[in-house]
Protein backbone atom coordinates (compact mmCIF):
# COMPACT_ATOMS: atom_id res chain seq x y z
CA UNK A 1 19.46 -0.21 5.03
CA UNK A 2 20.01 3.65 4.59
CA UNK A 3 20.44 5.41 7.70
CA UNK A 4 19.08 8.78 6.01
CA UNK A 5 15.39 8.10 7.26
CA UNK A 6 14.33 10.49 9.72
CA UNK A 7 10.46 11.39 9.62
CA UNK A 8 10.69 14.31 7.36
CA UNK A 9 7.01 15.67 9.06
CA UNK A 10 5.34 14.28 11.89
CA UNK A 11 1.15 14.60 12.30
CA UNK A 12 -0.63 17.25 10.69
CA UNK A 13 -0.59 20.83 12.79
CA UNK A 14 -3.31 21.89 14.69
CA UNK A 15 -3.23 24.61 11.39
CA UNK A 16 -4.46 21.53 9.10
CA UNK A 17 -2.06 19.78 6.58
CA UNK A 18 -0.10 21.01 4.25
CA UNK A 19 -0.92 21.51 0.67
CA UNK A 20 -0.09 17.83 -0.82
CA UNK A 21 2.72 19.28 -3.90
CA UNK A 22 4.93 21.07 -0.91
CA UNK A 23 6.04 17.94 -0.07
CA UNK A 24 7.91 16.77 -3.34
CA UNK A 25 8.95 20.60 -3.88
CA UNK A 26 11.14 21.23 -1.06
CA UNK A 27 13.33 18.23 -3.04
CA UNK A 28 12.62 19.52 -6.15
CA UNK A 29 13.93 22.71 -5.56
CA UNK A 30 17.48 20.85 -4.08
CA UNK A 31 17.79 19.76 -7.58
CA UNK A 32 16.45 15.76 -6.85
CA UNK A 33 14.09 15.34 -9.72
CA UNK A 34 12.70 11.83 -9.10
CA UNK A 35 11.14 11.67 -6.25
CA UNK A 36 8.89 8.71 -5.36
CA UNK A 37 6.05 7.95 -2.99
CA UNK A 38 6.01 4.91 -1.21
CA UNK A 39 2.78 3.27 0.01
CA UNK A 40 1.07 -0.54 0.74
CA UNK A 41 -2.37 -2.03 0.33
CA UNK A 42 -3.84 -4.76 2.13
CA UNK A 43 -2.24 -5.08 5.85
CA UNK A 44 -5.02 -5.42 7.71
CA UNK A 45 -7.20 -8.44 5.19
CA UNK A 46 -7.51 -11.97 6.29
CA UNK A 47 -6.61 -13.13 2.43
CA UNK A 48 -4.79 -11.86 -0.55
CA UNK A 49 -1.55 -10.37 -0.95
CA UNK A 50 -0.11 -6.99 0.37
CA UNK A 51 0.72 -4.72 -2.21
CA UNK A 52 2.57 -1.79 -2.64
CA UNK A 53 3.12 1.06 -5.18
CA UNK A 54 5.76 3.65 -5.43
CA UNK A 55 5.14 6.53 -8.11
CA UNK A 56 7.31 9.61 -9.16
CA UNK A 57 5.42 12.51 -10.23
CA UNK A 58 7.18 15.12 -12.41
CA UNK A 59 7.18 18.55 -11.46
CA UNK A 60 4.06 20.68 -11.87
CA UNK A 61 1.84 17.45 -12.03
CA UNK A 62 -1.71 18.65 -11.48
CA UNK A 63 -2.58 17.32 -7.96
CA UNK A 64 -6.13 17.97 -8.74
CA UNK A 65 -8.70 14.60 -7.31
CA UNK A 66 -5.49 12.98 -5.34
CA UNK A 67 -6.48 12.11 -2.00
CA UNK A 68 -5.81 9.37 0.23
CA UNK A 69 -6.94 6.08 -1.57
CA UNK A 70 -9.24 5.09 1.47
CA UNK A 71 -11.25 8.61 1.38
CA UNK A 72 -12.10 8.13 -2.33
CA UNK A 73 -14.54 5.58 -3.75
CA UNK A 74 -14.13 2.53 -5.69
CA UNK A 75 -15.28 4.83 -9.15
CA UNK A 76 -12.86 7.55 -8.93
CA UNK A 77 -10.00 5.32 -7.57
CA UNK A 78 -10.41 3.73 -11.13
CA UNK A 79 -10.15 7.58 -12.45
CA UNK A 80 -7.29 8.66 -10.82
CA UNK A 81 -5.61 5.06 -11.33
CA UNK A 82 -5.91 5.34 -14.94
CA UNK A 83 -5.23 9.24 -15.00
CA UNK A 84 -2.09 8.26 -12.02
CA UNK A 85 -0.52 5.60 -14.41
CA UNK A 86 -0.82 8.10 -17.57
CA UNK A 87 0.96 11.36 -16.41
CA UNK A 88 3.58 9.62 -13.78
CA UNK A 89 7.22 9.91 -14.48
CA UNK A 90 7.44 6.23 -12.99
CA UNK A 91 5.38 3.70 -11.08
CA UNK A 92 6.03 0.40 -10.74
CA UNK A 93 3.99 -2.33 -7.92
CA UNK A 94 5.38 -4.90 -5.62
CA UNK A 95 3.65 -7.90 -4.37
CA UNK A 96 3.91 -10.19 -1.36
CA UNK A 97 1.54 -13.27 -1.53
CA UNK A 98 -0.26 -14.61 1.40
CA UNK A 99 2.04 -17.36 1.99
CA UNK A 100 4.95 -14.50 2.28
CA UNK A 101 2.86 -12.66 4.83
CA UNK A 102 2.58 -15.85 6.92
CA UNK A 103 6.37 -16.68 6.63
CA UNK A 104 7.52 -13.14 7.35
CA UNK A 105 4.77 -11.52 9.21
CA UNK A 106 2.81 -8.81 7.55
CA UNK A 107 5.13 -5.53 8.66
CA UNK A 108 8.06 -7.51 7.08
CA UNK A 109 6.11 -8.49 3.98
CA UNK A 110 4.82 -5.15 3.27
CA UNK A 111 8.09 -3.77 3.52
CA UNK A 112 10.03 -6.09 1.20
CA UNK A 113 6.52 -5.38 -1.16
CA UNK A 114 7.79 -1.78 -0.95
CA UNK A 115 11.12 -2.48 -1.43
CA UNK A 116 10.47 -4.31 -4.73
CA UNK A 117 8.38 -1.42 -5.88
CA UNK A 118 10.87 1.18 -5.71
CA UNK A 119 13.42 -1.48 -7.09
CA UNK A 120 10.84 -1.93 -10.15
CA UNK A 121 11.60 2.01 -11.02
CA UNK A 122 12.91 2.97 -13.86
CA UNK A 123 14.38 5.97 -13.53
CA UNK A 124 15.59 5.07 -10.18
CA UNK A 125 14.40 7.32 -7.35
CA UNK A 126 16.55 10.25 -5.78
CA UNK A 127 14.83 9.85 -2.98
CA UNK A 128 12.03 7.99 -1.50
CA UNK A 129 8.95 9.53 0.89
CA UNK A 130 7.36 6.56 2.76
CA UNK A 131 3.69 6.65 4.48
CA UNK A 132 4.09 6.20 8.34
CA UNK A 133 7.13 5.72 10.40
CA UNK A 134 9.04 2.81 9.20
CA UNK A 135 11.75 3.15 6.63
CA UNK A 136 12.24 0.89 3.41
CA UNK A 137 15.05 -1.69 3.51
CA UNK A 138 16.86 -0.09 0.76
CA UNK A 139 20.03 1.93 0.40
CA UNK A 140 17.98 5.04 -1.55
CA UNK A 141 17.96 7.98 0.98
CA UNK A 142 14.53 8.13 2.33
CA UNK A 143 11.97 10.36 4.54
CA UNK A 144 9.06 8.57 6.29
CA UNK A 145 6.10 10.70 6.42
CA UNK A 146 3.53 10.30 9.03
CA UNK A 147 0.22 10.47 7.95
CA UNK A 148 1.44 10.91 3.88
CA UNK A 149 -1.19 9.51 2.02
CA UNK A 150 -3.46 12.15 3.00
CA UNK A 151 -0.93 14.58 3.09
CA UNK A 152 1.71 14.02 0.11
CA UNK A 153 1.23 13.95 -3.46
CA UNK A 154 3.50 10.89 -4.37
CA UNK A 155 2.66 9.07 -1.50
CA UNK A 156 -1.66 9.62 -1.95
CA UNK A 157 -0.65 8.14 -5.57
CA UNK A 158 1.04 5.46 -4.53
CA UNK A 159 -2.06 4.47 -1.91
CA UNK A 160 -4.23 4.61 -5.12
CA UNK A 161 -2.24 3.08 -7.33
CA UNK A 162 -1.70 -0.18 -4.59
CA UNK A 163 -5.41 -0.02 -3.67
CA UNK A 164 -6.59 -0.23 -7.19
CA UNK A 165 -4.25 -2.81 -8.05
CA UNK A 166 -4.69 -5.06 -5.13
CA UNK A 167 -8.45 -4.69 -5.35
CA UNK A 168 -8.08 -6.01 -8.96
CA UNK A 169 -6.38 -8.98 -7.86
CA UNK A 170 -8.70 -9.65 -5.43
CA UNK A 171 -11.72 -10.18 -8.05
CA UNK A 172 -9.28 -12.75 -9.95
CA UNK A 173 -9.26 -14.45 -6.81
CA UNK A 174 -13.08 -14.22 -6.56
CA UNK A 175 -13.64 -15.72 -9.76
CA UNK A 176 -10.48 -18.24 -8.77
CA UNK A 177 -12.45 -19.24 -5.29
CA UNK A 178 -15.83 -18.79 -5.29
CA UNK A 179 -17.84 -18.65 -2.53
CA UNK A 180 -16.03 -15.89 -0.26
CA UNK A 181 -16.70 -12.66 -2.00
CA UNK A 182 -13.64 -11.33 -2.50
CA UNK A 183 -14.52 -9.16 -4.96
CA UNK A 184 -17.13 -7.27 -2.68
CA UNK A 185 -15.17 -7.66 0.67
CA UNK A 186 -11.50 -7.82 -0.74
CA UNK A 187 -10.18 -10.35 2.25
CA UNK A 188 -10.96 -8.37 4.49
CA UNK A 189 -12.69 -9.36 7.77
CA UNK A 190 -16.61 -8.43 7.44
CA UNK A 191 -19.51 -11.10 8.85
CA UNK A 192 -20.48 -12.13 5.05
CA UNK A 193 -16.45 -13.19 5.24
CA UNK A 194 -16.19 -14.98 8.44
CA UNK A 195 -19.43 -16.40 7.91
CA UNK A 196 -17.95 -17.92 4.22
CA UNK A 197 -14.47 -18.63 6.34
CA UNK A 198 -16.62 -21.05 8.92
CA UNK A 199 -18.39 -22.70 6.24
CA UNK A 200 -15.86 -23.76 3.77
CA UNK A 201 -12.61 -23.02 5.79
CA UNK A 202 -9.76 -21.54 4.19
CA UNK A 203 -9.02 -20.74 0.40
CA UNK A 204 -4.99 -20.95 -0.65
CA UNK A 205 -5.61 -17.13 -1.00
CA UNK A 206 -6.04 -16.57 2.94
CA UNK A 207 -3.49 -15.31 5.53
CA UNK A 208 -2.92 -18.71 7.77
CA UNK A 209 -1.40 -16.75 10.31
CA UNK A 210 -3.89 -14.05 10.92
CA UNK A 211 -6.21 -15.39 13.78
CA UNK A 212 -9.79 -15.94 12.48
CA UNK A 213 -8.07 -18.26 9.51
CA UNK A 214 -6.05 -19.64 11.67
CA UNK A 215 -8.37 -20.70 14.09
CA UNK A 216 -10.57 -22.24 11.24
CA UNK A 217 -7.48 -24.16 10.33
CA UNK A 218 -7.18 -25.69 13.78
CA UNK A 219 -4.37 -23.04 14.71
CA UNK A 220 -3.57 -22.42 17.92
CA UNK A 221 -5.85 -20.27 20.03
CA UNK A 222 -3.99 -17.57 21.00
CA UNK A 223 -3.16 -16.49 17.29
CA UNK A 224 -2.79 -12.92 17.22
CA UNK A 225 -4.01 -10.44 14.06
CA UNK A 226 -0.38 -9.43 12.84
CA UNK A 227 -1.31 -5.49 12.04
């Protein structure tokens, strides 16, 4: 694992946060051309997969609409997906299936999801700016940025891009194993869900690990949510 990952900015200032493209700049302007946002989808569901995104913007990409994937709706997610996926230099996905997330645990899953991302890039990455506090295993020099998906252009593109694409997946699994609503709830833990969890137990597609499945399952009681 690199040892170059010290957070490169902590929470927002009292001031408010900084303009999303000032991020990617200050690297820019050190000559590092591709430099990718790193972000994961899906950590907290009771089914499905985790999956992550990394995306390199090219300098002077209009920033315009990008936003934390979780403050935009399901409509203009699609938007900026499609408009995301047109103008980026690079963006590739990584996926870790449920049964991966209930060998490794979830942190470990999304991380090796985030690892094959930025592995998947083509060009390769100068450097890598990862949402939160823990670093990718991978040798590219990395930043973590707390907070970045509301806060850093590559990294609010790779939340979309991950949210989109994960959300997609779950509506194949809807139509896969009916009766949950995965396509409204994608996996993750609402009443309609827990109600469809007691009923018919669980699908192949849920987390066996994560404590309302597992106790469904006849897990042991004191399963914990792995968040």
């Amino acid at each position: 694992m690199s040892a170059d990952v010290p957070t490169l900015f902590g929470p927002s200032s009292p001031e408010g946060p900084l303009e999303l493209e000032n991020f990617e700049r200050l690297f820019w302007e050190e000559g590092w051309a591709h430099v990718a946002g790193v972000d994961e989808a899906g950590r907290g569901a009771l089914a499905g997969p985790v999956v992550a995104a990394a995306v390199i913007l090219p300098p002077g990409y209009d920033c315009a609409g990008l936003n934390d994937s979780k403050k935009l709706d399901a409509a203009r997610r699609e938007r900026m997906y499609d408009a995301i996926t047109a103008g980026a230099a690079a963006w590739a996905v990584g996926v870790a299936s449920a049964r991966v997330v209930d060998k490794m645990n979830v942190l470990h899953a999304a991380l090796a999801a985030m690892k094959k991302a930025c592995e998947r890039l083509t060009p390769e990455p100068d450097i890598l700016l990862v949402d939160g506090n823990r670093p990718v295993p991978t040798l590219v020099r990395q930043r973590t940025v707390v907070g970045g998906d509301a806060r850093c252009a590559s990294i609010a593109a790779a939340s979309i891009i991950a949210k989109v694409y994960r959300d997609r997946l779950m509506t194949l699994f809807d139509a896969k194993y009916p009766g949950y609503a995965f396509a409204g709830h994608k996996g993750y833990g609402t009443d309609g869900h827990l109600r469809a969890l007691a009923e018919l137990g669980p699908s192949p597609a849920h987390r066996l690990s994560f404590a309302p499945v597992a106790l469904v399952a006849g897990g042991k009681e004191d399963a914990l949510f792995q968040l």
